[in-house]
Protein backbone atom coordinates (compact mmCIF):
# COMPACT_ATOMS: atom_id res chain seq x y z
CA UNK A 1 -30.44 -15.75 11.28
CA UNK A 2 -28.69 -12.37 9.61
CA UNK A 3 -28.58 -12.66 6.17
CA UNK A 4 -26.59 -10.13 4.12
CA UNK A 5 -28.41 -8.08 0.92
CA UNK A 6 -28.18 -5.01 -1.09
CA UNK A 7 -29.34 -2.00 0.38
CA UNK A 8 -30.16 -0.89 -3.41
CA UNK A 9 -32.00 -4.17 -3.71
CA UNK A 10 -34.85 -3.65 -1.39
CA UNK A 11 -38.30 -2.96 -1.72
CA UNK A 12 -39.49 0.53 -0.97
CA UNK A 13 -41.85 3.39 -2.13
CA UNK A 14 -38.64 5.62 -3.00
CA UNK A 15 -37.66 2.39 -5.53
CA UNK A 16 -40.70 1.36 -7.15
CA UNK A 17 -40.14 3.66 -9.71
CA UNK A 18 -36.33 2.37 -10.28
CA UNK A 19 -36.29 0.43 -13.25
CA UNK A 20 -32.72 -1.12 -13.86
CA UNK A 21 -32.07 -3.19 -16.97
CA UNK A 22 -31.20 -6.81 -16.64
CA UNK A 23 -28.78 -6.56 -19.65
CA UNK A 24 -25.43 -6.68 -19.85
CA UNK A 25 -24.15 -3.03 -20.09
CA UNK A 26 -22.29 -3.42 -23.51
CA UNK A 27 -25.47 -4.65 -25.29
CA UNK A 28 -27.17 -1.54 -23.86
CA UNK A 29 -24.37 0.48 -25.30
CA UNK A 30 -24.10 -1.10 -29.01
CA UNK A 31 -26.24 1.15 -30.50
CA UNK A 32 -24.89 4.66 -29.34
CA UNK A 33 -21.75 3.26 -29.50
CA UNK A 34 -20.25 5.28 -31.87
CA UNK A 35 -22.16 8.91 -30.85
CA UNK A 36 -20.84 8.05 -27.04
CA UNK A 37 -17.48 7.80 -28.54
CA UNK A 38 -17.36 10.76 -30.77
CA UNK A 39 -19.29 12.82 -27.23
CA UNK A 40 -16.57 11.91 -25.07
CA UNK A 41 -13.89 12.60 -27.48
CA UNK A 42 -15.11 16.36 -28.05
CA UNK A 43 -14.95 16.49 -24.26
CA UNK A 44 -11.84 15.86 -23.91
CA UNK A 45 -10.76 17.75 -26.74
CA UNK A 46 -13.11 21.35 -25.49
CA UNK A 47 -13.42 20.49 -21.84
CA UNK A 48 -10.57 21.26 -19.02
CA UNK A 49 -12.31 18.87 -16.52
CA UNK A 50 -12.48 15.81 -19.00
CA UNK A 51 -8.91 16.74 -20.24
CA UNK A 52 -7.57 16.61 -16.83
CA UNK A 53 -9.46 13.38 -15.65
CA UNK A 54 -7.60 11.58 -18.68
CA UNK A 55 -4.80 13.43 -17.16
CA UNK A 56 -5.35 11.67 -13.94
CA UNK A 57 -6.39 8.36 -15.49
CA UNK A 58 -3.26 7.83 -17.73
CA UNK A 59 -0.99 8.75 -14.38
CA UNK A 60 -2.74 6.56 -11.67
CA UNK A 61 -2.99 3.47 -13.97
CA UNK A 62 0.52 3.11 -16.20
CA UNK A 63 2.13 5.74 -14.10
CA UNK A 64 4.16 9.18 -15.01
CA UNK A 65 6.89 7.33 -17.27
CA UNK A 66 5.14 4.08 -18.63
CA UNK A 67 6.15 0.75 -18.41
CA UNK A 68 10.14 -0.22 -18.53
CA UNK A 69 12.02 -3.45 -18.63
CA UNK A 70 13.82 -4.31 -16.19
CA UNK A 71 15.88 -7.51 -16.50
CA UNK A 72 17.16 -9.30 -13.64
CA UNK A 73 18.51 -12.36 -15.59
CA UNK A 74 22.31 -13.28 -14.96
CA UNK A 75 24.80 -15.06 -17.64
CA UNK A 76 25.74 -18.20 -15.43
CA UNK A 77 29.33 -19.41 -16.29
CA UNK A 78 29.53 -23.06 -18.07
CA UNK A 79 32.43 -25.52 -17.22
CA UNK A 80 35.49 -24.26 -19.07
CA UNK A 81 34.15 -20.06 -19.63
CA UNK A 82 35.79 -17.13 -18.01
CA UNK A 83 33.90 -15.57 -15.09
CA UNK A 84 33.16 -11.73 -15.96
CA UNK A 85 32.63 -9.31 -13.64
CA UNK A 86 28.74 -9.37 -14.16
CA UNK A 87 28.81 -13.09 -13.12
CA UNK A 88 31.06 -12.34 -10.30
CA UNK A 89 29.33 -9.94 -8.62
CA UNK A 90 26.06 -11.54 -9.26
CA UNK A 91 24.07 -8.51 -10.80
């Protein structure tokens, strides 16, 4: 029977030496929180490379121009109202 694993999770001589933590990652964090933050903020302040990974971050994940609305709603005339040209077209 083929059973699927980790490669990473194997037992080898080149990974008896890799310790990983069993902790969730933000409790690792908590405590150099706040020198992490004020790190990477000097990066991106000093450093081209960070500067233009932000760059590429902001573009890739809200995109060039941000979010817009966009409503597609329609005013539906009642018994008795005046069509407008909105309602007759349908737009």
């Amino acid at each position: 029977m083929f059973t699927r694993s980790y490669t990473g999770a194997k037992a080898s001589r080149l990974l008896a030496d890799f310790l990983s933590p069993s902790s969730a990652a933000d409790k690792e964090i908590r405590s150099a929180l706040r020198t992490l933050r004020d790190r990477s903020r000097q990066l991106s302040w000093n450093e081209l490379f960070a500067q233009r990974a932000l760059l590429i971050f902001r573009t890739n994940v809200v995109g060039e121009k941000g979010f817009h609305f966009q409503s597609k709603s329609r005013n539906l005339s009642r018994q008795g109202e005046l069509v407008g040209d909105l309602d007759a077209v349908g737009k």
